[in-house]
PDB file of N, CA and C in Angstrom:
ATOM      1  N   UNK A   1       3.372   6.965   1.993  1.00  0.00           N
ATOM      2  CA  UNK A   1       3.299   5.553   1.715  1.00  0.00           C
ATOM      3  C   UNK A   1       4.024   5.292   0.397  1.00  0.00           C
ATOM      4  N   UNK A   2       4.901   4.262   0.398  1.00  0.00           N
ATOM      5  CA  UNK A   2       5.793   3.586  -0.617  1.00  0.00           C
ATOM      6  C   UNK A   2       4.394   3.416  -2.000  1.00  0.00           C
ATOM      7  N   UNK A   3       5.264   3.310  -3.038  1.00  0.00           N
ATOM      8  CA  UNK A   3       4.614   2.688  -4.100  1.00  0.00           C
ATOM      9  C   UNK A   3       4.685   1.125  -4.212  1.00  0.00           C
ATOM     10  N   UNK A   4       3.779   0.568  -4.775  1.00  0.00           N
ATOM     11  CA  UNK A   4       4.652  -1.269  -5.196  1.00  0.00           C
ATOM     12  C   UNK A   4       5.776  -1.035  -5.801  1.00  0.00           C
ATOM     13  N   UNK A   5       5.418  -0.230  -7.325  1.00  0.00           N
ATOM     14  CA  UNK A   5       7.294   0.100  -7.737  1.00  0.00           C
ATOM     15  C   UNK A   5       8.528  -0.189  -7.206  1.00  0.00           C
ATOM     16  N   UNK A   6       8.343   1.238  -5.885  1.00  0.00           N
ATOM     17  CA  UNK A   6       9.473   1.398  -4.920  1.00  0.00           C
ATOM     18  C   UNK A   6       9.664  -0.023  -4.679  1.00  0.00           C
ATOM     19  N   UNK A   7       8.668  -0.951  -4.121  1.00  0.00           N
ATOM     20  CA  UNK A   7       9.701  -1.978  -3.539  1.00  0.00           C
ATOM     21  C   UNK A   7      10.124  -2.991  -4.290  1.00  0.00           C
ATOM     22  N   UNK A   8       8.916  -2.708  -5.620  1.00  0.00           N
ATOM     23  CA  UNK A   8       9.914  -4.195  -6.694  1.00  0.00           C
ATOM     24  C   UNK A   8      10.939  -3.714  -7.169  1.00  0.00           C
ATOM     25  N   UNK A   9      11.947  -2.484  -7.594  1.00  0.00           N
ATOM     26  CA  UNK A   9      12.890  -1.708  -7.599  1.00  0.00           C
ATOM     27  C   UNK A   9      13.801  -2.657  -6.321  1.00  0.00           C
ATOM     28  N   UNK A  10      13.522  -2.249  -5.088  1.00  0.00           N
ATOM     29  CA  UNK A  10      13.991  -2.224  -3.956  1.00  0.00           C
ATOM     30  C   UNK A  10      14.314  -3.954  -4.276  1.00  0.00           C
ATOM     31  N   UNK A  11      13.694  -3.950  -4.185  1.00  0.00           N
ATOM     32  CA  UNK A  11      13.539  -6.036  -4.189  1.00  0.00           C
ATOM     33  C   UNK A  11      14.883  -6.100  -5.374  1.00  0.00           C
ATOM     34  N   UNK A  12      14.880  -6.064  -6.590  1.00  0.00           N
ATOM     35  CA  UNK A  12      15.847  -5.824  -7.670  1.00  0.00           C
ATOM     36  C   UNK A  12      16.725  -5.548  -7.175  1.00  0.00           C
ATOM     37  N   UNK A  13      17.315  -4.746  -6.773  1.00  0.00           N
ATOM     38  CA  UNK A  13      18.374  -4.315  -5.996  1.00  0.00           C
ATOM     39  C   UNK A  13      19.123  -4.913  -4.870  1.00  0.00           C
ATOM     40  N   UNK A  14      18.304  -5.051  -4.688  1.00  0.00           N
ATOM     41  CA  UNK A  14      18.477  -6.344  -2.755  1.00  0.00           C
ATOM     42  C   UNK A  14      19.229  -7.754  -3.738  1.00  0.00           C
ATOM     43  N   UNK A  15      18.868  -8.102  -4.805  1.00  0.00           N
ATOM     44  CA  UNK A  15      18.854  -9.321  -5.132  1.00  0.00           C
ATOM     45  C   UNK A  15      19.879  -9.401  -6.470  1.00  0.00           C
ATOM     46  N   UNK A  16      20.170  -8.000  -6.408  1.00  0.00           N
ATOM     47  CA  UNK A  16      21.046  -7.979  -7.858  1.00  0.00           C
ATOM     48  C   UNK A  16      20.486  -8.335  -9.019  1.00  0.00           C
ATOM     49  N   UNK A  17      19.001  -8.191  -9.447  1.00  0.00           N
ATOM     50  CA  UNK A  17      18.277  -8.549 -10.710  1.00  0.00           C
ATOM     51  C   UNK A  17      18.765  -7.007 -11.146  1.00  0.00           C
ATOM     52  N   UNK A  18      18.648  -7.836 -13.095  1.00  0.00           N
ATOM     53  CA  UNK A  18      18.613  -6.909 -14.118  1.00  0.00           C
ATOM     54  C   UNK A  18      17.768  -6.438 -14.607  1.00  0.00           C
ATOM     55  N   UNK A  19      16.285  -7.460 -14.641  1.00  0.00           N
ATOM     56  CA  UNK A  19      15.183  -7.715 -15.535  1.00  0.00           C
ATOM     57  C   UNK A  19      13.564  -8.052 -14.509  1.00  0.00           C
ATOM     58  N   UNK A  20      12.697  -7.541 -15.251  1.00  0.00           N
ATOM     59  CA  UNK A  20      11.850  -7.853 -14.649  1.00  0.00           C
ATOM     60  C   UNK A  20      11.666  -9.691 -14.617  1.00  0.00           C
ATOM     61  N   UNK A  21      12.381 -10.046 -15.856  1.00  0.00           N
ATOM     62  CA  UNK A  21      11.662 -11.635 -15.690  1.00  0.00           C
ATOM     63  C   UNK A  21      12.533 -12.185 -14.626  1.00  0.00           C
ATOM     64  N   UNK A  22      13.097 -11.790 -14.074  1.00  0.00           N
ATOM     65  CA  UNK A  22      14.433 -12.169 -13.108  1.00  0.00           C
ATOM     66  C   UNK A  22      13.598 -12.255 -11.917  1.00  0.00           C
ATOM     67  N   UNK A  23      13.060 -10.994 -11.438  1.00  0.00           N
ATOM     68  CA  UNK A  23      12.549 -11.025 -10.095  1.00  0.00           C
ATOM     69  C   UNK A  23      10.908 -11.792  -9.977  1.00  0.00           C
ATOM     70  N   UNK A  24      10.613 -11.848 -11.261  1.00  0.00           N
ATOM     71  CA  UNK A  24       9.087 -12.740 -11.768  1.00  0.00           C
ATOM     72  C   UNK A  24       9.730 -14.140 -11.287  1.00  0.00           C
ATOM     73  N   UNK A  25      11.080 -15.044 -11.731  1.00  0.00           N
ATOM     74  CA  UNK A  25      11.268 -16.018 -11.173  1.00  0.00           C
ATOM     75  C   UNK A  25      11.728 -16.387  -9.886  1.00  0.00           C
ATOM     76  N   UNK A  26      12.492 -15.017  -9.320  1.00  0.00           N
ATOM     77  CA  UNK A  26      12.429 -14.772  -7.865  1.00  0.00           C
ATOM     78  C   UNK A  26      11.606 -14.993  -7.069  1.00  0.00           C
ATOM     79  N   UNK A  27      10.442 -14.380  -7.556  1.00  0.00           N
ATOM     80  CA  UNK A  27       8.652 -14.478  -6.565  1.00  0.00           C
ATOM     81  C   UNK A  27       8.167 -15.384  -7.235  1.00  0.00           C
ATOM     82  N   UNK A  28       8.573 -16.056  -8.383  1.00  0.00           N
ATOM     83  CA  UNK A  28       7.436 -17.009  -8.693  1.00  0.00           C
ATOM     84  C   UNK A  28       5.988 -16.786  -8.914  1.00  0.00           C
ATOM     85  N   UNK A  29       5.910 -16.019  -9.868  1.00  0.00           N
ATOM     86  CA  UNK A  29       5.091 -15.308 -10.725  1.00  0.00           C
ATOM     87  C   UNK A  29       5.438 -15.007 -11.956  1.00  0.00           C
ATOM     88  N   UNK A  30       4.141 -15.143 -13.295  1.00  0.00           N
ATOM     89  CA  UNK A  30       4.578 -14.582 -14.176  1.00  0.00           C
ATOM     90  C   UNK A  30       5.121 -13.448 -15.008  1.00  0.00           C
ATOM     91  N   UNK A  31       6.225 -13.407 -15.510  1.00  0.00           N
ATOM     92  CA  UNK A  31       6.322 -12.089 -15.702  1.00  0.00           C
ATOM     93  C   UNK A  31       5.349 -11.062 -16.040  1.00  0.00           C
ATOM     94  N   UNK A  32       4.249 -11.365 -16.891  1.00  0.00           N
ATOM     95  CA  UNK A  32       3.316  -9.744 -16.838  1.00  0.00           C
ATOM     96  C   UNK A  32       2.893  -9.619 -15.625  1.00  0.00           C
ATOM     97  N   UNK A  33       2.723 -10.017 -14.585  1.00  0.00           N
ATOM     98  CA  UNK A  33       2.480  -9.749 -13.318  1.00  0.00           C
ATOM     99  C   UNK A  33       2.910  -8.520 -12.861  1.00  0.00           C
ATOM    100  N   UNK A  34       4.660  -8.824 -13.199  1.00  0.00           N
ATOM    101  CA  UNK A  34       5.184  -7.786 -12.842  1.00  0.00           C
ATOM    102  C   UNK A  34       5.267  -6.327 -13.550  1.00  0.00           C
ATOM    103  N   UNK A  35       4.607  -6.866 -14.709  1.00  0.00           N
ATOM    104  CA  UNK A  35       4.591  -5.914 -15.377  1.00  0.00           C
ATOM    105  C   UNK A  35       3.433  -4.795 -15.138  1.00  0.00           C
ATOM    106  N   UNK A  36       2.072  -5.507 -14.563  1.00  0.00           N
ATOM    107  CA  UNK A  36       1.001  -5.174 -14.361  1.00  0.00           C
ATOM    108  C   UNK A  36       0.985  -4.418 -12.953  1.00  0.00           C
ATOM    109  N   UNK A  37       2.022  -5.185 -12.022  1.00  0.00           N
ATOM    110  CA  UNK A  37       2.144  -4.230 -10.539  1.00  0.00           C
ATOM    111  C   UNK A  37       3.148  -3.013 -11.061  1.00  0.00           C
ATOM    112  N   UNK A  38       3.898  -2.631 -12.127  1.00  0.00           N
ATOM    113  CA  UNK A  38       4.539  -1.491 -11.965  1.00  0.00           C
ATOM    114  C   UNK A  38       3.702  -0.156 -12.518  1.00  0.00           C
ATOM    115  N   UNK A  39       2.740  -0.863 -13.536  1.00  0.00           N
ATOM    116  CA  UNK A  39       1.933  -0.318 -14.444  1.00  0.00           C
ATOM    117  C   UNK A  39       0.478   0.339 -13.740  1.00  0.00           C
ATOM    118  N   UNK A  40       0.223  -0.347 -12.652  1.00  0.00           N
ATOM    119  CA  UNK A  40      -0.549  -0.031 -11.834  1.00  0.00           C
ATOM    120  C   UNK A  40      -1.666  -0.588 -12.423  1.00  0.00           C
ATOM    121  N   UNK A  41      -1.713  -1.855 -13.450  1.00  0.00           N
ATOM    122  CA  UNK A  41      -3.078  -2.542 -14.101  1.00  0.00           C
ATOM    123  C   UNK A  41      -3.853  -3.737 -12.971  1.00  0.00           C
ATOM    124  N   UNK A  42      -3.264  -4.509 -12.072  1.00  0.00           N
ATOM    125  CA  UNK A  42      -3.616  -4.712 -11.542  1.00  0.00           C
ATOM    126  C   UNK A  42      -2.754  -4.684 -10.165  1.00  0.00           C
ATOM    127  N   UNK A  43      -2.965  -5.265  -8.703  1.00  0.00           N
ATOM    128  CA  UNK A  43      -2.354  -5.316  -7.663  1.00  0.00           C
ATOM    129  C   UNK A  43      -2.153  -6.782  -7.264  1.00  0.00           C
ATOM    130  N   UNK A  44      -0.970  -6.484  -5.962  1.00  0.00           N
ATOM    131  CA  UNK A  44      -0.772  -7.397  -5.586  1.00  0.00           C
ATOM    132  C   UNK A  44      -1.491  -8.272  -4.565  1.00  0.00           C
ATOM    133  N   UNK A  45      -1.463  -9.570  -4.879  1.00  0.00           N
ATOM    134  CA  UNK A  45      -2.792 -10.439  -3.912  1.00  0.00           C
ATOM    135  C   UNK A  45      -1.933 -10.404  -2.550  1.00  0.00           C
ATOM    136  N   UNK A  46      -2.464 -11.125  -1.595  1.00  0.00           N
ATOM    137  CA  UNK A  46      -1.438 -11.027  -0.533  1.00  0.00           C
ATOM    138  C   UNK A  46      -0.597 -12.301  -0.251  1.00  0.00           C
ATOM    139  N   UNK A  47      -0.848 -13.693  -1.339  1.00  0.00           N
ATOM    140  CA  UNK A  47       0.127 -14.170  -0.994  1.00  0.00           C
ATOM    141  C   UNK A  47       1.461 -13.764  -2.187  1.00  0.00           C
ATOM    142  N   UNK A  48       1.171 -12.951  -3.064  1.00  0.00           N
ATOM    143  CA  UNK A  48       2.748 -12.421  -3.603  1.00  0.00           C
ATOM    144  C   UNK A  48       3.163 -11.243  -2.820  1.00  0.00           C
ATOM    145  N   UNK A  49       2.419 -10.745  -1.884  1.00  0.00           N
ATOM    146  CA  UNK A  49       3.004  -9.357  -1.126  1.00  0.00           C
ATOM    147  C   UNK A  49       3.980 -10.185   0.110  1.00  0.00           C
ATOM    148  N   UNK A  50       3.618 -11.215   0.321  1.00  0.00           N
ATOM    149  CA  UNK A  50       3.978 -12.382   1.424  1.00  0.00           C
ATOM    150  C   UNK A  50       5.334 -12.478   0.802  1.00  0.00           C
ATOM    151  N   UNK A  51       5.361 -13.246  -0.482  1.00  0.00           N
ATOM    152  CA  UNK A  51       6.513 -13.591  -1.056  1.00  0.00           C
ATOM    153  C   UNK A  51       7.424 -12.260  -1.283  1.00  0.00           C
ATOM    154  N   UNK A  52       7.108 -10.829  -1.765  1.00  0.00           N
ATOM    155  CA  UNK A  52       8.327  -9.672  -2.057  1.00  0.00           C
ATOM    156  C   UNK A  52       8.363  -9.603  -0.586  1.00  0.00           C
ATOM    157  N   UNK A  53       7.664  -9.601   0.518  1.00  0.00           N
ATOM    158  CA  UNK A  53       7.990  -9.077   2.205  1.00  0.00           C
ATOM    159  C   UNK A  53       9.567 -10.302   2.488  1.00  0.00           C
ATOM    160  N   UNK A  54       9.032 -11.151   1.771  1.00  0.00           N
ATOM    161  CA  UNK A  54      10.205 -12.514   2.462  1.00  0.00           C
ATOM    162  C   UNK A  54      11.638 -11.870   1.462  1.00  0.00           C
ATOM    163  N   UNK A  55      11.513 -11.367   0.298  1.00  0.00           N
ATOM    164  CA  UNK A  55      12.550 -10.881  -0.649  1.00  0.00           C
ATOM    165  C   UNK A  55      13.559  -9.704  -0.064  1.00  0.00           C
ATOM    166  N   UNK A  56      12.547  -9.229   0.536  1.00  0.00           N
ATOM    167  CA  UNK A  56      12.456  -7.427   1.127  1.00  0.00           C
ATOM    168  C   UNK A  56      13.174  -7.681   2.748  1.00  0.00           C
ATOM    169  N   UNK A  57      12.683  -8.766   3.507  1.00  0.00           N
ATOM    170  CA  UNK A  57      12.791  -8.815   4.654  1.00  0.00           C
ATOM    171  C   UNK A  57      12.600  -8.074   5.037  1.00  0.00           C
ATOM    172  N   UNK A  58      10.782  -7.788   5.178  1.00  0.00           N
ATOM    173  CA  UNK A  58      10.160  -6.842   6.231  1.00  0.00           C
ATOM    174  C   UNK A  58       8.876  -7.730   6.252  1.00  0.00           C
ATOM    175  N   UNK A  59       7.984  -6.636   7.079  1.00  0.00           N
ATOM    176  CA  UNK A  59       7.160  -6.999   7.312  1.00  0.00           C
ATOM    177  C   UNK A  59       6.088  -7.265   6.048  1.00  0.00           C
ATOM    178  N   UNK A  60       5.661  -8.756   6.377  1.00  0.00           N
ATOM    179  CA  UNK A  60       4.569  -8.523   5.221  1.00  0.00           C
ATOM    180  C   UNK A  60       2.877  -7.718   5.355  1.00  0.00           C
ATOM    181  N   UNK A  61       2.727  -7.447   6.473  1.00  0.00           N
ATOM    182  CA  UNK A  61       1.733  -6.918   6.668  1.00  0.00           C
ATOM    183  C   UNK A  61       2.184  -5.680   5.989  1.00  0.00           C
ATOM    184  N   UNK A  62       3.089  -5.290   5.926  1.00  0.00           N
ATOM    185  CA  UNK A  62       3.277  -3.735   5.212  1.00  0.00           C
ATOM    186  C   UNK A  62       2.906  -3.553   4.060  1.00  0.00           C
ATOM    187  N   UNK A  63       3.490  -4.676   3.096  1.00  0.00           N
ATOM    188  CA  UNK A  63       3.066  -4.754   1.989  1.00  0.00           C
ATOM    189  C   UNK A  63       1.697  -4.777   1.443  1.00  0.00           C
ATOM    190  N   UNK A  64       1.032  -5.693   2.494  1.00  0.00           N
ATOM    191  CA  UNK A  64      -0.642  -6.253   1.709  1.00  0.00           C
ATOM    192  C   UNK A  64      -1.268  -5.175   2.153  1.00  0.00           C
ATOM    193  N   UNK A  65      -0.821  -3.557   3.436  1.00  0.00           N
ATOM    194  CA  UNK A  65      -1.540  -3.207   3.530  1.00  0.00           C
ATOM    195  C   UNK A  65      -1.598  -1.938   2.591  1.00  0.00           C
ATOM    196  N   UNK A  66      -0.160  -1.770   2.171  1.00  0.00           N
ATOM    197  CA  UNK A  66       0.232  -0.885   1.008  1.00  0.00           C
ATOM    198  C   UNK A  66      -0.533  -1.321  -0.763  1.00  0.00           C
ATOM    199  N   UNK A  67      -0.492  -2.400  -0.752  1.00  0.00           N
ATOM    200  CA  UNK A  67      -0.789  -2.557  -1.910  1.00  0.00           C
ATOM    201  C   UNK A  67      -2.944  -2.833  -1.635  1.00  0.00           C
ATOM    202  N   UNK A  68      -3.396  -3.040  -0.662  1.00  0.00           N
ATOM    203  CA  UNK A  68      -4.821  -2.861  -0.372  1.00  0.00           C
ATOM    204  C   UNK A  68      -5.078  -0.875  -0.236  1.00  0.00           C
ATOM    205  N   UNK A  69      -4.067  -0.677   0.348  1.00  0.00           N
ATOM    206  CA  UNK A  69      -4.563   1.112   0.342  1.00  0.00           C
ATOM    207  C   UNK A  69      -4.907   1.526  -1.350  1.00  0.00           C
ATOM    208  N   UNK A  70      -3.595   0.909  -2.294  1.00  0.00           N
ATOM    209  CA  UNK A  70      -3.576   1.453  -3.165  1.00  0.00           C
ATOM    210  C   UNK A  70      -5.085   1.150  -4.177  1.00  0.00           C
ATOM    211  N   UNK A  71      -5.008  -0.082  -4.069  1.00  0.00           N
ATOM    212  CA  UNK A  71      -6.543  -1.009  -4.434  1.00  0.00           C
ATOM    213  C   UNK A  71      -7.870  -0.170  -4.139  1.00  0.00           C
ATOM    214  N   UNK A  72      -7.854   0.292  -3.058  1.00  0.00           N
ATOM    215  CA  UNK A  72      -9.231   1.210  -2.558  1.00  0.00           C
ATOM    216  C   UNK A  72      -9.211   2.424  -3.339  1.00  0.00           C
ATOM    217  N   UNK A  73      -7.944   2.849  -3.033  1.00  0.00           N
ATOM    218  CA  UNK A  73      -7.584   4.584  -3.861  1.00  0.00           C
ATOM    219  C   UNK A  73      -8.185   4.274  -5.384  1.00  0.00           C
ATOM    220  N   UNK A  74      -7.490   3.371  -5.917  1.00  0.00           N
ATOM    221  CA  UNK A  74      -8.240   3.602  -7.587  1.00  0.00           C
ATOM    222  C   UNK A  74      -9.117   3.068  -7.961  1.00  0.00           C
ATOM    223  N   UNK A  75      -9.775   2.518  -6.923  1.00  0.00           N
ATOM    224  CA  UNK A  75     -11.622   2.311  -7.027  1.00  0.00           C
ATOM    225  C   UNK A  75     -12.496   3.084  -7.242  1.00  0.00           C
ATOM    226  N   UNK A  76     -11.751   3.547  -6.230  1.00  0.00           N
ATOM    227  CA  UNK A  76     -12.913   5.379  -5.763  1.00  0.00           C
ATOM    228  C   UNK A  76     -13.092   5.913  -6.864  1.00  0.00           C
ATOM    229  N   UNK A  77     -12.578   5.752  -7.806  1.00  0.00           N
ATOM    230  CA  UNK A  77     -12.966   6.684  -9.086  1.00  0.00           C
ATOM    231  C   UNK A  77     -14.019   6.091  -9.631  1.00  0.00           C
ATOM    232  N   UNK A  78     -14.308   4.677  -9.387  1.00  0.00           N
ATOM    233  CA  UNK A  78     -15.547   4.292 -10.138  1.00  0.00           C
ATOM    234  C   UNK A  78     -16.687   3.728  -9.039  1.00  0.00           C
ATOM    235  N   UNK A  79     -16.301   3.900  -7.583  1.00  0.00           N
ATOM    236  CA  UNK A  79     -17.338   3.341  -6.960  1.00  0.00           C
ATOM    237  C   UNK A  79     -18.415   4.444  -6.507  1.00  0.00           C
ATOM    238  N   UNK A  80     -19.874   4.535  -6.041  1.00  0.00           N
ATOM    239  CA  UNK A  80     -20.277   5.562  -5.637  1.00  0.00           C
ATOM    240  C   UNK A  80     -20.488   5.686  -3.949  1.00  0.00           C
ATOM    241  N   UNK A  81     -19.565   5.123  -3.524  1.00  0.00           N
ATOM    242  CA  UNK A  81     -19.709   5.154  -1.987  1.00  0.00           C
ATOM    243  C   UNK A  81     -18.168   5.866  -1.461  1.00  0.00           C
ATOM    244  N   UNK A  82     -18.077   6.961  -1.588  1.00  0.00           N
ATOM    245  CA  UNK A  82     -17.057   7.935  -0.962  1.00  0.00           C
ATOM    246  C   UNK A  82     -16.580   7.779   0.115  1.00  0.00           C
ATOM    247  N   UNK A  83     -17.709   8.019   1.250  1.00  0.00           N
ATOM    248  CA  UNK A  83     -17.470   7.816   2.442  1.00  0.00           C
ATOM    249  C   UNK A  83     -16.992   5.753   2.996  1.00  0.00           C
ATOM    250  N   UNK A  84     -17.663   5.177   2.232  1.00  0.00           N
ATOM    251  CA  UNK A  84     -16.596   3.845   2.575  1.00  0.00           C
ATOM    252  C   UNK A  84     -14.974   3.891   2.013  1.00  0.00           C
ATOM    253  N   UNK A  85     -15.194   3.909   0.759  1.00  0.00           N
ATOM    254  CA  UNK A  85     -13.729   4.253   0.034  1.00  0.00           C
ATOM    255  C   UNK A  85     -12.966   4.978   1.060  1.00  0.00           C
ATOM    256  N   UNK A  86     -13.074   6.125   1.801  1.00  0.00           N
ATOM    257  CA  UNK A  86     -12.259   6.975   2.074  1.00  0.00           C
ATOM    258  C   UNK A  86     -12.297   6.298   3.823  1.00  0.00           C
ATOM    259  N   UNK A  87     -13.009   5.544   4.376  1.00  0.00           N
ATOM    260  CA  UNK A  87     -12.999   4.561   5.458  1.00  0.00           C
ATOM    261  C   UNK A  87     -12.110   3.543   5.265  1.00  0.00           C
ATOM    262  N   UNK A  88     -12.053   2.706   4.405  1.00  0.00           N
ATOM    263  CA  UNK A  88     -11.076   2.019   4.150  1.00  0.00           C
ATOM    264  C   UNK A  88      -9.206   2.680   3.731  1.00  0.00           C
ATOM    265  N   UNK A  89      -9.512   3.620   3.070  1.00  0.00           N
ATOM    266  CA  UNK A  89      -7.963   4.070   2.519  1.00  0.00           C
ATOM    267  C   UNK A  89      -7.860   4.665   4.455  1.00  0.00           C
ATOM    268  N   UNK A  90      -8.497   4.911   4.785  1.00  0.00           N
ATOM    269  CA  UNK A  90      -7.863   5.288   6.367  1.00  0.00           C
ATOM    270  C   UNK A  90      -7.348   3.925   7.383  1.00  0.00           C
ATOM    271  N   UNK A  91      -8.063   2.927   7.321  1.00  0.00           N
ATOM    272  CA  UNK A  91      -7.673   1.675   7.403  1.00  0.00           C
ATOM    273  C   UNK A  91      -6.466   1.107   7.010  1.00  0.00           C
ATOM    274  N   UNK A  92      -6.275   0.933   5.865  1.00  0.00           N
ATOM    275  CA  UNK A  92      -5.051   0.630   5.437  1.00  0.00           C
ATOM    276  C   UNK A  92      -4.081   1.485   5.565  1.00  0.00           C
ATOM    277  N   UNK A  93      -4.156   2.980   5.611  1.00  0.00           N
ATOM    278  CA  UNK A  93      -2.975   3.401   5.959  1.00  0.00           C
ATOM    279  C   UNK A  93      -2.430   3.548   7.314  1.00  0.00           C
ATOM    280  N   UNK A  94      -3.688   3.096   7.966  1.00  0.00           N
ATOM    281  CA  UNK A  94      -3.057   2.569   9.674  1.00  0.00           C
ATOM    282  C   UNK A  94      -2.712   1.505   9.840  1.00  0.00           C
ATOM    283  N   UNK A  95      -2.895   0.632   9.222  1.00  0.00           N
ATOM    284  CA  UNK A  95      -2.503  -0.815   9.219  1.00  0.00           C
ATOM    285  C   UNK A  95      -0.560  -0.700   8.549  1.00  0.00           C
ATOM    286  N   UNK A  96      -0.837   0.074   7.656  1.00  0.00           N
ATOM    287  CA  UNK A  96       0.722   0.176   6.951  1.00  0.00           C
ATOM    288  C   UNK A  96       1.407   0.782   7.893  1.00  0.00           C
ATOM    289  N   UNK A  97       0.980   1.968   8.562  1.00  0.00           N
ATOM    290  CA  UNK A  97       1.803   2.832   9.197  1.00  0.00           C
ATOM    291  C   UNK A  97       2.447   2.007  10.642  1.00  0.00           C
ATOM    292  N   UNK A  98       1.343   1.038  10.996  1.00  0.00           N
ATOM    293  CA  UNK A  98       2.028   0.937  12.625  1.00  0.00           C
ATOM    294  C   UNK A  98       3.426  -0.902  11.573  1.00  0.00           C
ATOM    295  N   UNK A  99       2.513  -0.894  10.674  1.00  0.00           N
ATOM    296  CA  UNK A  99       3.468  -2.230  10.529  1.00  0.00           C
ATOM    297  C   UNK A  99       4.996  -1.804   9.717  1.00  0.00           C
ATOM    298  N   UNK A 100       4.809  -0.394   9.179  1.00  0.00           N
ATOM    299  CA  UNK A 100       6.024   0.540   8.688  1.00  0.00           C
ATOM    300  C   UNK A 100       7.058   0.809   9.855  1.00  0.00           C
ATOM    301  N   UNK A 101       6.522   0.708  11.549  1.00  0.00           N
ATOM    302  CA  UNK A 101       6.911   1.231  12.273  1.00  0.00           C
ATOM    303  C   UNK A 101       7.615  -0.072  12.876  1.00  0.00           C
ATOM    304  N   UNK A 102       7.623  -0.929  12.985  1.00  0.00           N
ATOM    305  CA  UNK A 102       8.109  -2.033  13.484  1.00  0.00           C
ATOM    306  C   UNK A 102       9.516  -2.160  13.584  1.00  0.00           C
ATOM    307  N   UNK A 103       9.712  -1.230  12.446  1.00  0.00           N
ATOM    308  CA  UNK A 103      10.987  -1.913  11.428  1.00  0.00           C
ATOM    309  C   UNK A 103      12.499  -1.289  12.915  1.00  0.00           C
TER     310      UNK A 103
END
């Protein structure tokens, strides 16, 4: 499974940005946003995973389910329910995988 990174990189590239504040006015978001999805401080909601999928031209289900896998994964370190945590990261990475497959 992709990182967010990979695709705000990817997105940059697609779009010929230099700067993070570039692709922040691209998606229409503030720049620490973007700063916070590369940093891994917080994640992406799903209507900005909506907006990089429309940047990206893919699927957006890929995204919200990539950036929800990742959301569960660094919970688990502070939640005490294992067996849900690790129910859900199986969830989302089936949700990513068949919507990865589309393409």
């Amino acid at each position: 499974m992709k990182s967010i990174s990979r695709y705000l990189n990817e997105a940059k590239r697609q779009r010929s940005l230099a700067t993070d504040a570039a692709l922040s006015q691209e998606l229409g978001v503030p720049p620490n946003h973007i700063f916070n999805w590369y940093n891994d401080v917080s994640h992406l909601n799903d209507e900005a995973a909506i907006k990089l999928a429309r940047v990206l031209k893919i699927d957006p289900l890929e995204l919200i389910a990539c950036a929800n896998y990742h959301k569960v994964a660094k919970s688990t370190k502070r939640r005490q329910n294992p067996q849900k945590n690790a129910a859900q990261r199986k969830f989302w990475r089936q949700v990513y995988n068949k919507a990865a497959r589309k393409k």
